[in-house]
N, C-alpha and C. Protein backbone atom coordinates (compact mmCIF):
# COMPACT_ATOMS: atom_id res chain seq x y z
N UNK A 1 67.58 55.47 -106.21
CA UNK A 1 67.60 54.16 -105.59
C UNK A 1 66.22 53.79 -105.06
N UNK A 2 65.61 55.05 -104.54
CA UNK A 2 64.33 54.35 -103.73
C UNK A 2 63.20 53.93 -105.12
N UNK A 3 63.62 54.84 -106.45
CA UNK A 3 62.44 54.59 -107.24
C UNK A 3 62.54 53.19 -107.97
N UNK A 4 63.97 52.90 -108.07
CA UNK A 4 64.45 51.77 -108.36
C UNK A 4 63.53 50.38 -107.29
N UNK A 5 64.07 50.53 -106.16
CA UNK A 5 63.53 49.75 -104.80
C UNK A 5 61.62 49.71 -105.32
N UNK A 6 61.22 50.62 -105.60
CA UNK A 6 59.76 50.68 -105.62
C UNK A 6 59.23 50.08 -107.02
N UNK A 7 60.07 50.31 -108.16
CA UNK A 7 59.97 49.70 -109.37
C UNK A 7 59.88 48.13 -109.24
N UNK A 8 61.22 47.60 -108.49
CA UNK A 8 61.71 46.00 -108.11
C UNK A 8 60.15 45.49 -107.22
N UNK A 9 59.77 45.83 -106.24
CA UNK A 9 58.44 46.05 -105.65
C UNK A 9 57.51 45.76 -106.26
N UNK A 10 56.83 46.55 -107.47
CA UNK A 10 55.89 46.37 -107.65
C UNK A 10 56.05 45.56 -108.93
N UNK A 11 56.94 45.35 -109.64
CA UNK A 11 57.41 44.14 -110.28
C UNK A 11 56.90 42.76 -109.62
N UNK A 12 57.42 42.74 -108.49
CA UNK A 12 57.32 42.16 -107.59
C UNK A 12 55.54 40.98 -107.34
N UNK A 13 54.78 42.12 -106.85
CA UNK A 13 53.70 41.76 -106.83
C UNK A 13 52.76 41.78 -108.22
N UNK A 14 53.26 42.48 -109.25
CA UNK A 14 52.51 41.68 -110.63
C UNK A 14 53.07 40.68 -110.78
N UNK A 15 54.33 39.90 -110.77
CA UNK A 15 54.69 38.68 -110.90
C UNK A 15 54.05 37.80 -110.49
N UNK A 16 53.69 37.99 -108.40
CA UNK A 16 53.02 37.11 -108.31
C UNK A 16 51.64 37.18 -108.52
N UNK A 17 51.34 38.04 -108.97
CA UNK A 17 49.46 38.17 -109.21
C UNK A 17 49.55 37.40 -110.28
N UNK A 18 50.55 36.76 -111.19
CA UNK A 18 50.36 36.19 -112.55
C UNK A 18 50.45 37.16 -113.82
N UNK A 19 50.72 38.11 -113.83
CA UNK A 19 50.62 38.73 -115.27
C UNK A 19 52.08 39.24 -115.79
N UNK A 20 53.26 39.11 -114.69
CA UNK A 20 54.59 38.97 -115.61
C UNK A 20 55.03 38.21 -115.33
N UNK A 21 54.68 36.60 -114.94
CA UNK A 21 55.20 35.55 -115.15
C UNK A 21 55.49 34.51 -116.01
N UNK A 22 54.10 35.25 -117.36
CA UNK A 22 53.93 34.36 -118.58
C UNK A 22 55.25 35.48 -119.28
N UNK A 23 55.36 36.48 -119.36
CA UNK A 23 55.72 37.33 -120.16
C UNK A 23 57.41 37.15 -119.27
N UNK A 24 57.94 36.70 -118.71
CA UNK A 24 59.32 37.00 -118.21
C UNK A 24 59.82 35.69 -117.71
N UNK A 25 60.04 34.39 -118.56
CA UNK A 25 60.40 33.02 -117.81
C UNK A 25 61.93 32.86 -117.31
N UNK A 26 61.98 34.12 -117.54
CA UNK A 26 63.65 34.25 -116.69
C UNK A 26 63.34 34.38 -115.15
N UNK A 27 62.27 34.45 -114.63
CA UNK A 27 61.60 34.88 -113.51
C UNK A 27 62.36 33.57 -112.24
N UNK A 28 63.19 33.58 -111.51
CA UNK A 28 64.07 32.35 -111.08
C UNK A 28 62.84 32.15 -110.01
N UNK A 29 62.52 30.70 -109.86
CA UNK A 29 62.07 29.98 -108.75
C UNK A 29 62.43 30.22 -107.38
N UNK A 30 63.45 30.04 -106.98
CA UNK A 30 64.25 30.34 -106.04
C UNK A 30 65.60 31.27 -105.63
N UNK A 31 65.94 31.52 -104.62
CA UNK A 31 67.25 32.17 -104.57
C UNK A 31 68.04 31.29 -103.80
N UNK A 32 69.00 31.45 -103.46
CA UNK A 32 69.96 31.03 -102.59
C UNK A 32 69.59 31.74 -101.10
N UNK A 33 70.33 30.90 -100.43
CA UNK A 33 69.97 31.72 -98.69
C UNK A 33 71.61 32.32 -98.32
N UNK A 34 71.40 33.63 -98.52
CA UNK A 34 72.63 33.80 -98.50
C UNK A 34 72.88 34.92 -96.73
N UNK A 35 71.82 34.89 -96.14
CA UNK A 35 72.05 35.40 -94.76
C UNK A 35 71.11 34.50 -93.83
N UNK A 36 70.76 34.70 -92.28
CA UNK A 36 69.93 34.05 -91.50
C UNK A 36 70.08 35.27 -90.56
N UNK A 37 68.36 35.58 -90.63
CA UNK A 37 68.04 36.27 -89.57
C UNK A 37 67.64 35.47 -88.32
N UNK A 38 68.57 35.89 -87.21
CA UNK A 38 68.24 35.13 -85.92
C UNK A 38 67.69 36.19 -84.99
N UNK A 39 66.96 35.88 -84.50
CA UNK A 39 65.92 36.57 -83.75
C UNK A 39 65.71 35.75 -82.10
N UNK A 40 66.61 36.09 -81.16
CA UNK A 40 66.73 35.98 -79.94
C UNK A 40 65.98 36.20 -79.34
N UNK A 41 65.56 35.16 -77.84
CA UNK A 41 64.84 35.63 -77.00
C UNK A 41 64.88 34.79 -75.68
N UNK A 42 65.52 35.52 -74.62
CA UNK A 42 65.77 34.82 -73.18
C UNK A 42 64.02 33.93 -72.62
N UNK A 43 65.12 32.63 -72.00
CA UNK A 43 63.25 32.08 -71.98
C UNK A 43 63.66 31.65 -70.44
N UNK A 44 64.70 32.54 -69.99
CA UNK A 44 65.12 32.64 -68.18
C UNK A 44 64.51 34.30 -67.88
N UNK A 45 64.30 34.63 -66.39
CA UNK A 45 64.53 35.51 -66.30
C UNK A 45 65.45 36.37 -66.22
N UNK A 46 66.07 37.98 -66.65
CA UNK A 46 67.20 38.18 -67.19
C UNK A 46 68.29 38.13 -66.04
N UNK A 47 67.92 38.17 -64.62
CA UNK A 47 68.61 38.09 -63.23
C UNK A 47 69.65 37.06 -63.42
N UNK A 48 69.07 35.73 -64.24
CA UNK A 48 69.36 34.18 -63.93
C UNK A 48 70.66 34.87 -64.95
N UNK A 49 70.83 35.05 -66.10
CA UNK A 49 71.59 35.06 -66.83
C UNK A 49 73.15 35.90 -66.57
N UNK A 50 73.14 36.66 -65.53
CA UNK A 50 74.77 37.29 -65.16
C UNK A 50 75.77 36.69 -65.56
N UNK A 51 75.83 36.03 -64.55
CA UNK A 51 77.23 34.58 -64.49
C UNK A 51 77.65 34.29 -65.83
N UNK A 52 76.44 34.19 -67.08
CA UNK A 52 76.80 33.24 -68.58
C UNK A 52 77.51 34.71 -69.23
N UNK A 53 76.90 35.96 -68.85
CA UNK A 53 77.31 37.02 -70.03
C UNK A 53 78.61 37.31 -70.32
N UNK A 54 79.51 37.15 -69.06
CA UNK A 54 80.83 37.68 -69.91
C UNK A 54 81.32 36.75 -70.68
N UNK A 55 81.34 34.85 -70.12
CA UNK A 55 81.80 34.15 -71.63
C UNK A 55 80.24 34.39 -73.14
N UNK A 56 79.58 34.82 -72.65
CA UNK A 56 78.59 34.87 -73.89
C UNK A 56 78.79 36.26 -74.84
N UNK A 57 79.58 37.38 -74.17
CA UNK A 57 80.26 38.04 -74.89
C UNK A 57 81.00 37.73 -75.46
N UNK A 58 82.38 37.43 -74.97
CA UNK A 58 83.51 37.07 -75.60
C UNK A 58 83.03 36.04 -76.71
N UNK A 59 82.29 34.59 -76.45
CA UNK A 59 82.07 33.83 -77.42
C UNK A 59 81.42 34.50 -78.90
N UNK A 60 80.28 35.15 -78.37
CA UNK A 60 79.81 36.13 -79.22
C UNK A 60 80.49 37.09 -80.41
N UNK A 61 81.45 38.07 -79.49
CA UNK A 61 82.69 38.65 -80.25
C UNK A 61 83.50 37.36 -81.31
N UNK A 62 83.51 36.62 -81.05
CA UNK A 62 84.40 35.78 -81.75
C UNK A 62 84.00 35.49 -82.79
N UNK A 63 82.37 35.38 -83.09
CA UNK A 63 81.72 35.04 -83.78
C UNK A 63 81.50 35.56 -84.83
N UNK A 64 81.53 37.24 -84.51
CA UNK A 64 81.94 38.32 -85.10
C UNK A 64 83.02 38.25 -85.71
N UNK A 65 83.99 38.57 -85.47
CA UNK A 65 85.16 38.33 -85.87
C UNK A 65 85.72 37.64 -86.59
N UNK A 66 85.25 36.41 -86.52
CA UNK A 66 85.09 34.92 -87.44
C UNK A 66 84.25 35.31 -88.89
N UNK A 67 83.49 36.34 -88.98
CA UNK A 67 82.61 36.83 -90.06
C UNK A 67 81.39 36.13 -90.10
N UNK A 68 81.05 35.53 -88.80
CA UNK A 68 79.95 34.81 -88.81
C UNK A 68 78.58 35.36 -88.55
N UNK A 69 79.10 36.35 -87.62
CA UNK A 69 77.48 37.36 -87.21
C UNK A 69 78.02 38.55 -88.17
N UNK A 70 77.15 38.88 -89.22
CA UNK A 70 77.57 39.88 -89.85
C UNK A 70 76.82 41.87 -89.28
N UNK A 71 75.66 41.64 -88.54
CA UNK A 71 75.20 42.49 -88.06
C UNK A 71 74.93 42.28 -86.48
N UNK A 72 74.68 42.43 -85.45
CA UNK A 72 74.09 42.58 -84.24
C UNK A 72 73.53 43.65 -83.51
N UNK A 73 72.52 43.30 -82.65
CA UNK A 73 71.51 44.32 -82.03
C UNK A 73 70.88 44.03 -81.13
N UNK A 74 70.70 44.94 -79.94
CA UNK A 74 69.35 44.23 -78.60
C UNK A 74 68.83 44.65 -79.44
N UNK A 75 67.27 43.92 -78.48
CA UNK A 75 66.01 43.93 -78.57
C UNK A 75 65.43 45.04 -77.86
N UNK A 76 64.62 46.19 -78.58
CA UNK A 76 64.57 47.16 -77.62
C UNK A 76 63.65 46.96 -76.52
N UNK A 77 62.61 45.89 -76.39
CA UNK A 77 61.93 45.50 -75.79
C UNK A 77 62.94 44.68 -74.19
N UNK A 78 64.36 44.44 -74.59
CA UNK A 78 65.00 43.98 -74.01
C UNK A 78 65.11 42.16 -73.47
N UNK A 79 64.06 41.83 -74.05
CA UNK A 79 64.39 40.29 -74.02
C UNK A 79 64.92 39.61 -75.24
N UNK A 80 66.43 39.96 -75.64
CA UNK A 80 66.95 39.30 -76.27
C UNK A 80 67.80 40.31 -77.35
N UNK A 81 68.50 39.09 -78.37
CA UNK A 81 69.50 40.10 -79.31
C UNK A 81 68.88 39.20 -81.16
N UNK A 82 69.07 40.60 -81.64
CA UNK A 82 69.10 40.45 -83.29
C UNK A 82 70.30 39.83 -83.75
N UNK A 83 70.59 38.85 -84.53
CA UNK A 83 71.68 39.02 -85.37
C UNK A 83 71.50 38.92 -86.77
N UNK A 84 72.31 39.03 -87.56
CA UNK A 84 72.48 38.86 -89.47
C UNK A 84 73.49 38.20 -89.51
N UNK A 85 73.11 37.28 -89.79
CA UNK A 85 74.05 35.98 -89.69
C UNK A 85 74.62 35.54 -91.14
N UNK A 86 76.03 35.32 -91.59
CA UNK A 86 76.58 34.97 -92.86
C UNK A 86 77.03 33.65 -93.06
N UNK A 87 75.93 33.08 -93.11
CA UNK A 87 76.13 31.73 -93.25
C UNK A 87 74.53 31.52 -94.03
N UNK A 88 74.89 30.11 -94.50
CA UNK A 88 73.90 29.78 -95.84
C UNK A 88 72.98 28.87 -95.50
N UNK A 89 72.60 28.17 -94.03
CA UNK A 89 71.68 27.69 -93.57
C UNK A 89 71.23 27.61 -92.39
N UNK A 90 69.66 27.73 -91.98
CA UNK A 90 69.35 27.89 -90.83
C UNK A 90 70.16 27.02 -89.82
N UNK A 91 70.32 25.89 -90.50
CA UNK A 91 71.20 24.52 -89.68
C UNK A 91 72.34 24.76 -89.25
N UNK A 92 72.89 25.64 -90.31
CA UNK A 92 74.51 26.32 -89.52
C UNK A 92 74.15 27.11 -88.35
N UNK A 93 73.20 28.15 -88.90
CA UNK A 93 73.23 29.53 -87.69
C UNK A 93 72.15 28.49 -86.18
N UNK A 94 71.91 27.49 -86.50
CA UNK A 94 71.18 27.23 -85.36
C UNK A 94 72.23 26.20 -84.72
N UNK A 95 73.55 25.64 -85.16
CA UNK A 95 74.75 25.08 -84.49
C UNK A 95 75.50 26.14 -83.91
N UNK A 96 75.86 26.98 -84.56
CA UNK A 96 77.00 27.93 -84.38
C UNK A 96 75.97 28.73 -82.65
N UNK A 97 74.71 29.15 -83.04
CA UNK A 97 74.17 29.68 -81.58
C UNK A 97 73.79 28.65 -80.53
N UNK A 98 73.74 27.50 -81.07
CA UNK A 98 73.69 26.82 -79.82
C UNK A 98 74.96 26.17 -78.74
N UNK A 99 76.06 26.88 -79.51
CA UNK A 99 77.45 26.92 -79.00
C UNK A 99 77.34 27.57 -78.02
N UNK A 100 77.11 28.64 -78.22
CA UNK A 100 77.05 30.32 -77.28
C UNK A 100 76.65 29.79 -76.06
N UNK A 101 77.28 30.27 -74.29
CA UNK A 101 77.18 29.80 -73.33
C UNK A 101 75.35 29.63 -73.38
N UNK A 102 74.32 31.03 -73.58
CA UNK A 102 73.45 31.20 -73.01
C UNK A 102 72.70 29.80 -74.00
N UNK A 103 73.10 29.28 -75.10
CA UNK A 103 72.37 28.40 -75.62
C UNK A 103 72.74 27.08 -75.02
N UNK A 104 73.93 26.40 -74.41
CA UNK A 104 74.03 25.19 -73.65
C UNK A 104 73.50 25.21 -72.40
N UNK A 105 73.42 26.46 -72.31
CA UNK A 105 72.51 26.81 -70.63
C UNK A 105 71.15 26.56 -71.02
N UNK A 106 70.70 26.40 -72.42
CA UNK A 106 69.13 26.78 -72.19
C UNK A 106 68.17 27.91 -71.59
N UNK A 107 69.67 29.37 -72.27
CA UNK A 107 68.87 30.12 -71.64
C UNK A 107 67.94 31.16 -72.77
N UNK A 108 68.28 30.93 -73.61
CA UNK A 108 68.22 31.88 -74.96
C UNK A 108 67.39 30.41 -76.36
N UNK A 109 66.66 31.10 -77.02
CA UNK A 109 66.42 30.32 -77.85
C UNK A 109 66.30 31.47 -79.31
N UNK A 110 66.37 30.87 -80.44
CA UNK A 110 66.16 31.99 -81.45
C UNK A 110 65.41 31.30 -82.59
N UNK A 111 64.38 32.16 -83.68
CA UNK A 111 63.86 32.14 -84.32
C UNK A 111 65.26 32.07 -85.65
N UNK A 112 65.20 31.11 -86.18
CA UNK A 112 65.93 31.45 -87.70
C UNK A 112 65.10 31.75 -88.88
N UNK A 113 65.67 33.00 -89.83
CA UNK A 113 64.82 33.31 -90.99
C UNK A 113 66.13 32.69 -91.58
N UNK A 114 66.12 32.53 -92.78
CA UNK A 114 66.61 32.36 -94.28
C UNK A 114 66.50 33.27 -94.69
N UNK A 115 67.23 34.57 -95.71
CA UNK A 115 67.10 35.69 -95.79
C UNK A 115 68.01 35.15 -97.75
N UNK A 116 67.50 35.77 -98.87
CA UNK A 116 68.25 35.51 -99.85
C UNK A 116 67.99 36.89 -100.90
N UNK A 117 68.77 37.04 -101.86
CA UNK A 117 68.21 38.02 -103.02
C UNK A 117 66.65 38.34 -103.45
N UNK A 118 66.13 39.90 -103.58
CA UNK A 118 64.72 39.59 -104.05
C UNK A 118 64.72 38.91 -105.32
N UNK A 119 63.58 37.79 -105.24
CA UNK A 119 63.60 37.16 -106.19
C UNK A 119 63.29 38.20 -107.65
N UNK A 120 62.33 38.99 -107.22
CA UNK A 120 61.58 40.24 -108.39
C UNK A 120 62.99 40.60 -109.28
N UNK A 121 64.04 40.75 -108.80
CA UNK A 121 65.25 41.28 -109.53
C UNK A 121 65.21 40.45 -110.71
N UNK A 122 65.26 39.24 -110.82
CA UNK A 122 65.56 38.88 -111.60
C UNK A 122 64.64 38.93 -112.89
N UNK A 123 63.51 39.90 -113.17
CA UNK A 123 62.85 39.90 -114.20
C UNK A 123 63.41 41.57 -114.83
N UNK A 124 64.42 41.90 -114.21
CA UNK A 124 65.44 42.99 -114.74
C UNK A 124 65.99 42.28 -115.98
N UNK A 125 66.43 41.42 -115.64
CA UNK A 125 67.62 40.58 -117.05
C UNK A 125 66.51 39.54 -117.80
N UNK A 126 65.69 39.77 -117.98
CA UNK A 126 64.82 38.98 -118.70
C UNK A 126 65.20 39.76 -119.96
N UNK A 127 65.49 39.50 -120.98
CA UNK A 127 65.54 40.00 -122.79
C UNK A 127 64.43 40.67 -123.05
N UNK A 128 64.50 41.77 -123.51
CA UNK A 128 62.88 42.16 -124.24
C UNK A 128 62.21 41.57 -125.36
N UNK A 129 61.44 41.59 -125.34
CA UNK A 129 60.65 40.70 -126.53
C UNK A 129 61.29 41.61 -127.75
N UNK A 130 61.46 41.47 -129.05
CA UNK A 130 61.61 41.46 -130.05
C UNK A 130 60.48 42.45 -130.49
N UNK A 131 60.54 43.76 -131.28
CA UNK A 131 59.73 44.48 -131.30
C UNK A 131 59.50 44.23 -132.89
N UNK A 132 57.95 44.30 -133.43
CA UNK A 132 57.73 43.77 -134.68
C UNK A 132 57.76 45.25 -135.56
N UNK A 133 58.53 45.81 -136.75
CA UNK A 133 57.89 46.54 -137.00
C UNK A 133 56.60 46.42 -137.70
């Protein structure tokens, strides 16, 4: 798997250096966004925030549960939480967290990534050229 991972990789960066892009036009433009990394971070001090945490759990859990946060995590630095979010646009995962108590409070704000398939995969299923004898 990892030599696989390292193969897809460096596929990867000859593609974009230009030299298997002429040779592989199966090479897809884009992917789909098929996760959102949200990247939390309290912009209160963490004292202020008590009172919001137990509905910001429970809301949270739900969210979970709902299949909407597919991963979660603090921050080991401690100002704030990770999530992996299963939903297909930053616009969703930035409605769905601004639900969450600590986001109508204005206490939490988060970075959204777009997270989708490596694009490099797809010069796996490219056809081989036709070998001349």
């Amino acid at each position: 798997m990892r030599a696989l991972l390292t193969g897809v990789l460096a596929l990867g960066m000859y593609a974009s250096a230009g030299g298997a892009r002429a040779q592989a036009p199966a090479m897809v433009a884009t992917v789909p966004t098929t996760k959102v990394l949200a990247i939390g971070h309290l912009v209160v001090d963490r004292s202020a925030i008590g009172g919001v945490m137990p509905s910001e759990v429970r809301e949270t859990v739900k969210l979970y549960l709902g299949g909407k946060i597919d991963q979660w995590y603090v921050r080991q630095d401690g100002k704030g939480v990770v999530f992996v979010m299963n939903v297909t646009s930053v616009e969703e995962a930035h409605a769905l967290l601004e639900k969450l108590p600590l986001g109508v409070n204005k206490m939490m704000e988060f970075e959204l990534m777009p997270l989708g398939p490596l694009r490099p995969l797809s010069i796996l299923l490219a056809e081989p050229a036709a070998v001349k004898p």
